[in-house]
Protein backbone atom coordinates (compact mmCIF):
# COMPACT_ATOMS: atom_id res chain seq x y z
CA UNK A 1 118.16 108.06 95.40
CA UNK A 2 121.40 109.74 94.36
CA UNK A 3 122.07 113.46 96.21
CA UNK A 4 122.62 114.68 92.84
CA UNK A 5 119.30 113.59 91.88
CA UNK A 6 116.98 115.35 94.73
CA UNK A 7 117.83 118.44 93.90
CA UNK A 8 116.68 118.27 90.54
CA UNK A 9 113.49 115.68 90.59
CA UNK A 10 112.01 117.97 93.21
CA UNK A 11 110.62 120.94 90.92
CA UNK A 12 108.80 117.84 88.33
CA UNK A 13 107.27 116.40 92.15
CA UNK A 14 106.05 119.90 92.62
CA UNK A 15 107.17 119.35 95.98
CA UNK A 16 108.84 122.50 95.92
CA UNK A 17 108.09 125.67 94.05
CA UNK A 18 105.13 126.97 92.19
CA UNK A 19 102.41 124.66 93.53
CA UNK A 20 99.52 122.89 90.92
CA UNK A 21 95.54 124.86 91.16
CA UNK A 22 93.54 121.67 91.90
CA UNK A 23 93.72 118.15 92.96
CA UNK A 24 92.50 117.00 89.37
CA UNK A 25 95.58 118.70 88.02
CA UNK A 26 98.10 116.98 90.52
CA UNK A 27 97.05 113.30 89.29
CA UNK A 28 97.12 114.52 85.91
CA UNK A 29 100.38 115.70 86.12
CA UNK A 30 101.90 112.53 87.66
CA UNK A 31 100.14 110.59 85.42
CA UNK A 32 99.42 108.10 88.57
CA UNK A 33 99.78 108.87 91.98
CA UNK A 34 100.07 105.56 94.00
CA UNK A 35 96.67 105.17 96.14
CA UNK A 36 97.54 102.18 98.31
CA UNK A 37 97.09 104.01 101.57
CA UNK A 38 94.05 105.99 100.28
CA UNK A 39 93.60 108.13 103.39
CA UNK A 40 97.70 109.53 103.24
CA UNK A 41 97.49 109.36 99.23
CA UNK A 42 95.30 112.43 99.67
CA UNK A 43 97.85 113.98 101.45
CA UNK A 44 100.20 113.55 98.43
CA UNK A 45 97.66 115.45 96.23
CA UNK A 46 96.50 117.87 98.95
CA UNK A 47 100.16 119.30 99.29
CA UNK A 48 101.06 119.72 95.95
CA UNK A 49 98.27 122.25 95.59
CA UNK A 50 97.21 123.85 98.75
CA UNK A 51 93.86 121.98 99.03
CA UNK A 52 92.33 120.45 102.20
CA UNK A 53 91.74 117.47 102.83
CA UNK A 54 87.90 118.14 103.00
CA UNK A 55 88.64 119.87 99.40
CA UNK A 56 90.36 116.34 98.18
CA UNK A 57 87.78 114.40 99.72
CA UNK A 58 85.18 116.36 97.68
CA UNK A 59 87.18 116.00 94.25
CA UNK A 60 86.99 112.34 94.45
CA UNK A 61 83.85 112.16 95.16
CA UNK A 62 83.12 113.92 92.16
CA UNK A 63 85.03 111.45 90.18
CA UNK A 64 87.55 114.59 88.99
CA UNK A 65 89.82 111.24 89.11
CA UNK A 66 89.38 107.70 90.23
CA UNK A 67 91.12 105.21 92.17
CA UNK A 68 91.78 101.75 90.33
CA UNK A 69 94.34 98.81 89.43
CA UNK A 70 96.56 100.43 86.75
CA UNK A 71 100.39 100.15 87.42
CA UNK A 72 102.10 97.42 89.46
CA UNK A 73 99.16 95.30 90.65
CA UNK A 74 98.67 98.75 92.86
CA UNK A 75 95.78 101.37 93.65
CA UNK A 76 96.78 104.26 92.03
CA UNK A 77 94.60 107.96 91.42
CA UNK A 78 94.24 108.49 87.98
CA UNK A 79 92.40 110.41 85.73
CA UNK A 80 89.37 108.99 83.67
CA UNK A 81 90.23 110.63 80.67
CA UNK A 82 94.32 108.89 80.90
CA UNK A 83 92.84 105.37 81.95
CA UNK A 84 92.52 103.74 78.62
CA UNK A 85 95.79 104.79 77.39
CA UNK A 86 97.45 104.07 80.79
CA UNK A 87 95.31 100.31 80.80
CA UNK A 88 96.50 99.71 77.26
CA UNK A 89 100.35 100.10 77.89
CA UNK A 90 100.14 98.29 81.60
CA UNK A 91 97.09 95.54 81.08
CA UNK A 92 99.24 92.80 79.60
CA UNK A 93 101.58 92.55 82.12
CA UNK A 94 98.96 93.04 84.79
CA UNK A 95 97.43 90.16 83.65
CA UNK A 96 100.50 88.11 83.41
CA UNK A 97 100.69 88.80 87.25
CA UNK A 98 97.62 88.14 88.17
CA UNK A 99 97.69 84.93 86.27
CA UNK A 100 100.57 84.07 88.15
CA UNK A 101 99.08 85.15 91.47
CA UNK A 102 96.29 82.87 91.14
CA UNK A 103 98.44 79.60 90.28
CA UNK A 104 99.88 80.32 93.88
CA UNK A 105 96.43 80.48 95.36
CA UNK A 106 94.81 77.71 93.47
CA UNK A 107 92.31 80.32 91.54
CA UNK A 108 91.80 78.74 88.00
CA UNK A 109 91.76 81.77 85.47
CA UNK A 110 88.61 81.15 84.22
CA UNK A 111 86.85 81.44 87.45
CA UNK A 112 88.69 84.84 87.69
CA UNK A 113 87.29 86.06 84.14
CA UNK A 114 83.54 84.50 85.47
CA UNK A 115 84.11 86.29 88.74
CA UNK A 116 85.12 89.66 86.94
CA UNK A 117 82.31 89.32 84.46
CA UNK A 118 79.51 88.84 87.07
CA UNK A 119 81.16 91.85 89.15
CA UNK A 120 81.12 93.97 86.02
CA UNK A 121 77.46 92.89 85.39
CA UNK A 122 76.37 93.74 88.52
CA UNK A 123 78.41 97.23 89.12
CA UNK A 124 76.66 98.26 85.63
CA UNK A 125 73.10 97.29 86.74
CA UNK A 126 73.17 98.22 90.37
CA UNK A 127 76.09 100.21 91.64
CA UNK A 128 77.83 101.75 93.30
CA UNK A 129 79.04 98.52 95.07
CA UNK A 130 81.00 97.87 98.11
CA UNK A 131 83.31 94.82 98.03
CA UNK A 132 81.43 92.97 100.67
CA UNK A 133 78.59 93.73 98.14
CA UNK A 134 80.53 91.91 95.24
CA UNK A 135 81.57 89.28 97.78
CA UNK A 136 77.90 87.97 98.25
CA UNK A 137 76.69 88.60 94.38
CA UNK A 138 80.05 86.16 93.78
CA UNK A 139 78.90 83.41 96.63
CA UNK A 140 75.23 83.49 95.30
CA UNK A 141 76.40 82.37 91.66
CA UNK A 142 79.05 79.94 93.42
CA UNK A 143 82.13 81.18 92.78
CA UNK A 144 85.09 82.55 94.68
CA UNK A 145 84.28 85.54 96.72
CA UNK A 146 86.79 86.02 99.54
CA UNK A 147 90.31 86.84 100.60
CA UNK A 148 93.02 87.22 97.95
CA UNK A 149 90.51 85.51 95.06
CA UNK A 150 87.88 88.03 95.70
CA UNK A 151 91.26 90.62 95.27
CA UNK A 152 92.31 89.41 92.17
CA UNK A 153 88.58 89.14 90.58
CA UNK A 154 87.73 92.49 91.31
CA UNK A 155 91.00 93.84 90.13
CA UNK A 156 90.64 91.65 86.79
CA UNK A 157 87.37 93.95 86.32
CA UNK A 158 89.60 96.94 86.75
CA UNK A 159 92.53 96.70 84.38
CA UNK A 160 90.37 95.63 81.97
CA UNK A 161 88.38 98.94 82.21
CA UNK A 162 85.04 97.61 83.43
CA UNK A 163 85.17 99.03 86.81
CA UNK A 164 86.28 101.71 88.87
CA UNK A 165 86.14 103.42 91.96
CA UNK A 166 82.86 105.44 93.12
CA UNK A 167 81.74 107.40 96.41
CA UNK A 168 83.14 106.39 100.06
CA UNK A 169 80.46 104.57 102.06
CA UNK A 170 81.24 105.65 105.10
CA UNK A 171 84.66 104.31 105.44
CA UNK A 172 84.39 101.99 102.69
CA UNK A 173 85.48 102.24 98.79
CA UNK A 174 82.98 101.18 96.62
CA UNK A 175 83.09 100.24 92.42
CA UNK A 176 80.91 101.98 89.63
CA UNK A 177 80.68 101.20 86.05
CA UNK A 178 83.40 102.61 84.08
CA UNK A 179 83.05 104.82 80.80
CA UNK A 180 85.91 104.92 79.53
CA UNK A 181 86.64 106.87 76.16
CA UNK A 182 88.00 104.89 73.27
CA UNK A 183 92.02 105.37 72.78
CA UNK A 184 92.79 108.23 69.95
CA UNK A 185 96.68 107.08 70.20
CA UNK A 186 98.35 104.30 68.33
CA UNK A 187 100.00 101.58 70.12
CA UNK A 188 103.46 103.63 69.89
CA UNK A 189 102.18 106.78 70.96
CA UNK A 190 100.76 105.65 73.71
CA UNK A 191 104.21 104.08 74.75
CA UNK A 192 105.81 107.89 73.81
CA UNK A 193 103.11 109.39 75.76
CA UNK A 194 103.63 107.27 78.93
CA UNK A 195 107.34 108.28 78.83
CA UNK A 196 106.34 111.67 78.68
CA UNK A 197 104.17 111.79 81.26
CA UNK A 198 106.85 110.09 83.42
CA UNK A 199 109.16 112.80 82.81
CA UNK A 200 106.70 115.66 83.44
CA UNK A 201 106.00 114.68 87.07
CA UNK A 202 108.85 112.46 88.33
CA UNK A 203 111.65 114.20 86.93
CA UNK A 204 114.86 113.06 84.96
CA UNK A 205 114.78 109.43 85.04
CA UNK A 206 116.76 106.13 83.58
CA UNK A 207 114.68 103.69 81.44
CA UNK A 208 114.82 100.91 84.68
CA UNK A 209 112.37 103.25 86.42
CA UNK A 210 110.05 104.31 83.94
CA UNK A 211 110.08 100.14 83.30
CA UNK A 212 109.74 99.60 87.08
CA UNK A 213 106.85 102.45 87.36
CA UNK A 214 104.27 100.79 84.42
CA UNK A 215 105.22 97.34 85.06
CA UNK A 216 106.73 97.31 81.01
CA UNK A 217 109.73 94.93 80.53
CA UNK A 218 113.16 97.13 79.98
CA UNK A 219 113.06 96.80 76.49
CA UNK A 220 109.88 98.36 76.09
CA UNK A 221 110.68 101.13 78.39
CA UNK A 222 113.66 101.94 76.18
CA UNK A 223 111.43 101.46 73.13
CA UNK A 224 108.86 104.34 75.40
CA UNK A 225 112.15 106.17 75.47
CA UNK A 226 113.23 106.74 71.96
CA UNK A 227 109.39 107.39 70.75
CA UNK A 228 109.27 109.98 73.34
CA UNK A 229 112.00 112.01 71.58
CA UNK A 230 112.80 113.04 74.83
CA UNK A 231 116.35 114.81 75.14
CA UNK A 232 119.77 113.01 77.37
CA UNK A 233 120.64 115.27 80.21
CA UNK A 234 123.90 114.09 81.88
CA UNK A 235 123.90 114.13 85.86
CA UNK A 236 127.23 113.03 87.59
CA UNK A 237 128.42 111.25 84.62
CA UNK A 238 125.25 109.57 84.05
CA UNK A 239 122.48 109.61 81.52
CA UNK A 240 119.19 110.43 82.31
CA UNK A 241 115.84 111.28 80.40
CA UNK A 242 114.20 114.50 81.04
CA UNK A 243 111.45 116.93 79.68
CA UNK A 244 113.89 119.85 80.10
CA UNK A 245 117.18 120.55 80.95
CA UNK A 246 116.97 120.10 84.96
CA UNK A 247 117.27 122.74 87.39
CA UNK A 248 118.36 122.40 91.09
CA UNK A 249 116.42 123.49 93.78
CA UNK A 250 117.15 123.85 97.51
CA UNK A 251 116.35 120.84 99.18
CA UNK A 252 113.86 121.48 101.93
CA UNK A 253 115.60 120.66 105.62
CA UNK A 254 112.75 118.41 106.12
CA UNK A 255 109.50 116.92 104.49
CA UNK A 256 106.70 114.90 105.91
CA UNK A 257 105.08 112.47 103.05
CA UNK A 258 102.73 109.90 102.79
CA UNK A 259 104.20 106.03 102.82
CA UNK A 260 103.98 105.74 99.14
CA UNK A 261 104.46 109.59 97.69
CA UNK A 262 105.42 109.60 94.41
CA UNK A 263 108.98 110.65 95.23
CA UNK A 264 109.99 107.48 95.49
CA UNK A 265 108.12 105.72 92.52
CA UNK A 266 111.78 104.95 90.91
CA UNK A 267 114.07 101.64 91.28
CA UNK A 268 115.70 102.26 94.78
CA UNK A 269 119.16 100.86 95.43
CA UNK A 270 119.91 98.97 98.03
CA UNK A 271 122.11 102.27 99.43
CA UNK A 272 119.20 104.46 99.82
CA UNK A 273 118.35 102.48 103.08
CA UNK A 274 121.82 101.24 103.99
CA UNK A 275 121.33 103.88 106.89
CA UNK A 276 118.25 102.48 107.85
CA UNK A 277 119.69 99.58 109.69
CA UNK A 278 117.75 96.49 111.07
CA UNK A 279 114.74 98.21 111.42
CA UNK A 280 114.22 99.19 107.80
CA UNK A 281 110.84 97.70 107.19
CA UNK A 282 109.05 99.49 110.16
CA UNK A 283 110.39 102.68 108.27
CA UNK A 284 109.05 101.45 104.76
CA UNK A 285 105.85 100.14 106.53
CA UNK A 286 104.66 103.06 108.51
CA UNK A 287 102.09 105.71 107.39
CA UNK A 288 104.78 108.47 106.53
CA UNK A 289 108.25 109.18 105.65
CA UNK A 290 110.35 111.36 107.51
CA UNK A 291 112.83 113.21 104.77
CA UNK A 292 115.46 114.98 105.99
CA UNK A 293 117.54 117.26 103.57
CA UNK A 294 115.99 114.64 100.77
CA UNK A 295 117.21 111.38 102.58
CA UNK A 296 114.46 108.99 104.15
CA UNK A 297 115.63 109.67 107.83
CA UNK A 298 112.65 108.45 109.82
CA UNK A 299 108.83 107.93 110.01
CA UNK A 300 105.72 109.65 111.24
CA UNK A 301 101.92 108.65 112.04
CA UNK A 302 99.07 110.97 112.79
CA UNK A 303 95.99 110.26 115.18
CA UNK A 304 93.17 112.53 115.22
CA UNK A 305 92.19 114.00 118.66
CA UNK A 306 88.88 115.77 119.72
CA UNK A 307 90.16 119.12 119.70
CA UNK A 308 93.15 118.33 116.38
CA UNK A 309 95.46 115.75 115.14
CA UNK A 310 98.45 113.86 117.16
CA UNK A 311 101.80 113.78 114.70
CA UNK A 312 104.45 111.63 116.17
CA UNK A 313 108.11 111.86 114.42
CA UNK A 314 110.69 109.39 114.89
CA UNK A 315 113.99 110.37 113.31
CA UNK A 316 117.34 108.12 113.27
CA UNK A 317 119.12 111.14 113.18
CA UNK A 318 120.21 113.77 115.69
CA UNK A 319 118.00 116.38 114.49
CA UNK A 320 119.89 119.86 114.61
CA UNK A 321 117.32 123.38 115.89
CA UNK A 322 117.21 124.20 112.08
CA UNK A 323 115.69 120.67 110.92
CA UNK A 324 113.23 120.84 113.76
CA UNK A 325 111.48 123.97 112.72
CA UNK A 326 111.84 122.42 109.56
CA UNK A 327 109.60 119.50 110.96
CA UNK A 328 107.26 121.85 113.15
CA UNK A 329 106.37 124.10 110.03
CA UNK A 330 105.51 120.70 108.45
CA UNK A 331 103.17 119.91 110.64
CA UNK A 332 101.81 122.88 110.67
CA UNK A 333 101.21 121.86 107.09
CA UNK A 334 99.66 119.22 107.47
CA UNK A 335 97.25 120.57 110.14
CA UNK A 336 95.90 123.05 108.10
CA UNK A 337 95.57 120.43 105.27
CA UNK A 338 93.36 118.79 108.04
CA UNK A 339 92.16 122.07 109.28
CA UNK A 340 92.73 120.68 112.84
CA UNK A 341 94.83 121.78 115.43
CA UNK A 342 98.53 120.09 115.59
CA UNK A 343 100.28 118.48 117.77
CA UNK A 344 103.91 117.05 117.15
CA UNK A 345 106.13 114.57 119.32
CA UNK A 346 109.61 113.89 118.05
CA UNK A 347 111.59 111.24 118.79
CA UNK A 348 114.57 109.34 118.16
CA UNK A 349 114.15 105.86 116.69
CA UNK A 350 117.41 103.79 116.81
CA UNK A 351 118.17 102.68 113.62
C-alpha cells in the first residue's frame, strides 16, 4: 500500500479513532470481513469495537452475522440481512470458479449441484450440521463427500443462499438453513450499493480493488463505480474513489492484526513486500501481521497458557524504545480482548 494511502484508509478501517458499539455493526460496516482464520477474524471485529472475545463469540452464536462463501471463493462474516444482495453481485463469478476448480479435480458439475442439493435438503430437515455430518449424508447417497469435492459442494450450497453457518460444536463450524430475505434492489443498485459499502469501510479506493474485493471483472467494478455517484478525490496525483473527502490520521507506531484483516483487502503491489525478502510467505502465512508505522514489518502468533496467553513478535526491523511500547500496549490489547493475562516475546526475524 502507498504511504500516502495509510494515513487516510485508516479512519474508514476504524482502526483508529472513534471505535464501532457492537460486533454486528463492524461486519456491517465492512460489508465483509474475511473469515478464513475464524478464530483471529474475531479479533478483527473484537478491536474495532472494544468487545471480548467471549462477547464476539456470543454474537455469532446468535447469528447477529454469519460466516459463509461470498467474495473470492473465501469465508467471510457477513450480515444476513446484506447476503442476498452481496450473493447476487458475487454468485456468477463464484460459480465460474468453482466450475473451474472442479475440472482440475475431476468433479463433474452436476455431481456438485446433486451434492449441494442433498446438503441443502438435509441442513433444512435436520441441522445444524457439521461437515463430517454432510460428509456421510453425501457417501450414503453415493456421491462425492471428501477432500476438496466435499469443499466445493458445500460451498455451492452457500453462494447460492441455501446454507450458512450455525453454532460452534465444540471446535467445529457447523451449517443451518438459510432465510434469506428477497433482494429490494435492482440489479444496478445493488452494483452502486456494493461500491458504497466498499468505500464506507475500506477507505478511498481505485476500481482494481473494489474488482479484486467481490471477485467482479474491471469493467463491472467501474460500471459499480459510476452508479455509486461516488465523488474523485486526488491522492499523490492519483484518482481514487471515496465516500468523503479523506482525512489523515496519525499512523499508529505499531499494530497487531489478524492474517487476513481487512486492511489489506485491496490489490497489493508487488512493492508492498519488496522488504520482505525470501521469507515473504512465512510473513503472509502466519496467524498475524506485525505493522509497523502502517508497513507489514513482521508477524506474530499467540498460544494460550494456564494462567494467560503467549504473544511472540518477530519484526525484520530494528525496533526503536518508542515502537516497542507501541507493540507492548498492543498486546495488552489483545489480552484484555482475551481477558487473559499477556505475555510478549519479540524478536528479530531476518528478512
Amino acid at each position: 500500500m502507498k504511504a500516502s494511502l495509510v494515513p487516510v484508509r485508516l479512519r474508514s478501517q476504524r482502526l483508529v479513532g472513534e471505535p464501532l458499539t457492537e460486533p454486528a455493526a463492524v461486519v456491517g460496516h465492512f460489508g465483509a470481513v474475511q473469515s478464513q482464520d475464524h478464530a483471529m477474524s474475531l479479533w478483527s471485529v473484537g478491536r474495532r469495537c472494544g468487545a471480548t472475545l467471549a462477547e464476539v463469540q456470543e454474537s455469532f452464536a446468535r447469528a447477529d452475522f454469519v460466516r459463509t462463501h461470498v467474495m473470492r471463493g473465501t469465508w467471510h462474516h457477513v450480515l444476513a440481512a446484506d447476503l442476498t444482495d452481496l450473493l447476487e453481485v458475487t454468485m456468477p463469478r463464484s460459480e465460474r470458479m468453482l466450475a473451474s476448480g472442479n475440472r482440475t479435480i475431476g468433479l463433474p458439475d452436476q455431481h456438485m449441484h446433486e451434492g449441494a442439493d442433498l446438503v441443502a435438503d438435509a441442513v433444512a430437515a435436520s441441522g445444524p450440521l457439521t461437515r463430517p455430518d454432510l460428509a456421510e449424508r453425501l457417501e450414503a447417497a453415493g456421491l462425492e463427500h471428501s477432500g476438496t469435492a466435499l469443499a466445493h459442494i458445500v460451498m455451492f450450497a452457500e453462494i447460492t443462499g441455501r446454507v450458512v453457518s450455525g453454532q460452534m460444536r465444540g471446535k467445529l463450524h457447523t451449517y443451518v438453513a438459510a432465510d434469506l430475505p428477497p433482494s429490494r434492489r435492482t440489479p444496478d443498485e445493488r452494483l452502486a450499493w456494493i461500491a458504497r459499502t466498499y468505500a464506507r469501510g475500506h477507505g478511498p479506493f481505485q476500481a482494481r480493488d473494489l474488482a479484486w474485493w467481490t471477485s467482479l471483472t474491471l469493467t463491472r467494478a467501474r460500471q459499480a463505480i459510476e452508479l455509486s455517484d461516488l465523488p474523485l478525490v486526488d491522492i499523490d496525483g492519483e484518482e481514487y474513489v471515496a465516500d468523503h473527502e479523506p482525512e489523515p490520521v496519525d499512523v499508529p507506531r505499531a499494530m497487531l492484526l489478524s492474517n487476513f484483516d481487512e486492511l489489506i483487502s485491496y490489490v497489493r503491489d508487488p512493492d508492498d513486500f519488496a522488504h520482505l525478502g525470501a521469507n515473504r510467505e512465512t510473513f503472509l502465512r502466519s496467524s498475524g501481521h506485525l505493522f509497523v508505522d502502517g508497513r507489514l514489518d513482521g508477524f506474530w502468533r499467540r498460544s494460550s497458557t494456564k494462567d494467560g496467553v503467549a504473544i511472540s513478535v518477530r519484526s525484520i526491523g530494528h525496533l526503536g524504545a518508542a515502537v516497542q511500547r507501541a507493540i507492548e500496549a498492543e498486546a495488552e490489547a489483545f489480552g484484555r480482548f482475551c481477558e487473559r493475562t499477556p505475555t510478549l516475546e519479540i524478536m528479530r526475524q531476518p528478512a
